[in-house]
Protein backbone atom coordinates (compact mmCIF):
# COMPACT_ATOMS: atom_id res chain seq x y z
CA UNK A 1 -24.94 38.43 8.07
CA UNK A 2 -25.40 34.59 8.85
CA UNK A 3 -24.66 31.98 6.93
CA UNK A 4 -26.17 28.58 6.96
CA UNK A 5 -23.60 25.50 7.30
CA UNK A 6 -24.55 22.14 6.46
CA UNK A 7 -23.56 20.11 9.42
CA UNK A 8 -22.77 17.28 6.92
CA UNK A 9 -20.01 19.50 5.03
CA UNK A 10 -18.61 20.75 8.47
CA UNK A 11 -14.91 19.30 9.06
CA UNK A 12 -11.87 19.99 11.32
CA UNK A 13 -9.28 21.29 9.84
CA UNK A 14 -6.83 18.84 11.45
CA UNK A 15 -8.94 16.03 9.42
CA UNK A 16 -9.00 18.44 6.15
CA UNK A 17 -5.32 18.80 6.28
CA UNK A 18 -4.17 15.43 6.93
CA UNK A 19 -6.61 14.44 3.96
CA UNK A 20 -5.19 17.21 1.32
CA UNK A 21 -2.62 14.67 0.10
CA UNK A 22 -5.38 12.09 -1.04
CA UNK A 23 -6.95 14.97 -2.71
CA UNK A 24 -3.69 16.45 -4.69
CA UNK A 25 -2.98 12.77 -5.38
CA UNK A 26 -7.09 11.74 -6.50
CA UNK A 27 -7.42 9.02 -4.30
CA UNK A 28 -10.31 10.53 -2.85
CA UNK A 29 -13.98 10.22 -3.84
CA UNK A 30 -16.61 12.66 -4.96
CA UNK A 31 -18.32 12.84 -1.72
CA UNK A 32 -14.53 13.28 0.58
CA UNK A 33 -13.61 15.56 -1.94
CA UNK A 34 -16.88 18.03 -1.80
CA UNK A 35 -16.50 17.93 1.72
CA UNK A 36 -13.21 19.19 1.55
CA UNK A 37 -13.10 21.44 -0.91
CA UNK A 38 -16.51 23.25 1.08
CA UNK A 39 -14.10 23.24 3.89
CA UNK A 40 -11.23 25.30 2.30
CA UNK A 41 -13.54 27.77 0.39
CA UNK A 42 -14.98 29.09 3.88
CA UNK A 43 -11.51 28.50 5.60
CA UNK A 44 -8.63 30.71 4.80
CA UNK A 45 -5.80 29.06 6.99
CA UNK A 46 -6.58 25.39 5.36
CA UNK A 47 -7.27 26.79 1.59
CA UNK A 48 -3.11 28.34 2.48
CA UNK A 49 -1.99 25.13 3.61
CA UNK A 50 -3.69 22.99 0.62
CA UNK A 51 -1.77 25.53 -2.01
CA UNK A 52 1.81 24.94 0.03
CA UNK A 53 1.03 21.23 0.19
CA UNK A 54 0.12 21.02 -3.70
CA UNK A 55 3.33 23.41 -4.62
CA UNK A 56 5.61 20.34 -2.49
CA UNK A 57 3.96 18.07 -4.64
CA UNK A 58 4.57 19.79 -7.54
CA UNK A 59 8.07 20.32 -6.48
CA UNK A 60 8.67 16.46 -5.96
CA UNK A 61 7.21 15.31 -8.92
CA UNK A 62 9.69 17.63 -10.83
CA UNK A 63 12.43 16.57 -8.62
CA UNK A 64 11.61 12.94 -8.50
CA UNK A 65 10.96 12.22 -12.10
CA UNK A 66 7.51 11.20 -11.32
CA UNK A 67 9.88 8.44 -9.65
CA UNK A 68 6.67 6.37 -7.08
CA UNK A 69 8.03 6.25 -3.49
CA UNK A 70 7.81 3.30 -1.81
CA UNK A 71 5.01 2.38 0.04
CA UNK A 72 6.91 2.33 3.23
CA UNK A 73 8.06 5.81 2.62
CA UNK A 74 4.21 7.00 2.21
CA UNK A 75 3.22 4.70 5.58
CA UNK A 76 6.07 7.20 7.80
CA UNK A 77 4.86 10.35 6.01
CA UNK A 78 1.29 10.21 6.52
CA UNK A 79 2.08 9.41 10.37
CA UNK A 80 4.51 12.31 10.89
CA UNK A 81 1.96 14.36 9.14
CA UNK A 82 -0.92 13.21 11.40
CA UNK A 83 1.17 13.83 14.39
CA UNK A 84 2.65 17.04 13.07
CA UNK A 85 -1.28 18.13 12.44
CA UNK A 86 -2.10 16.81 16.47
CA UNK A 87 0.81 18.49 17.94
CA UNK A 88 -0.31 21.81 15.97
CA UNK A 89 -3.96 21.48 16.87
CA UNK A 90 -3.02 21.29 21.01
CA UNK A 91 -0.65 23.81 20.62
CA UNK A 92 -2.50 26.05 18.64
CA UNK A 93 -5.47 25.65 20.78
């Protein structure tokens, strides 16, 4: 059986996971979110990777106190994460 994709809603999943964090953390709009939440409900290997990403969350804002890290601390994350993400996508290629 086919199924029709809307070439709009279609996203890497290198872009989808380096984007989760915005959308455990909100700071996403409607439109970013749709598109990535249609991304994980017809992609098994991101929608597994959003629910470890939103348990570490979950696991920092317990452990943290709902403490805010500094914005320094967010800047190196986000990069390791985007290079983690490019390193994964080559090798897993």
């Amino acid at each position: 059986m086919s199924v029709e994709r809307d070439p709009d809603m279609e996203l890497d999943c290198t872009a989808v996971l380096a984007d989760v964090w915005l959308m455990l953390d909100g700071e996403c709009d409607d439109a970013t979110r749709a598109r990535l939440q249609h991304h994980m409900d017809h992609c098994s290997p991101c929608i597994e990777a959003y629910g470890i990403e939103e348990k570490i969350k979950s696991l920092l804002s317990r452990k943290c106190g709902g403490d805010k890290a500094p914005d320094s601390l967010r800047d190196r994350l986000t990069f390791e994460i985007h290079k983690s993400m490019r390193v994964y996508k080559v090798e897993g290629e």
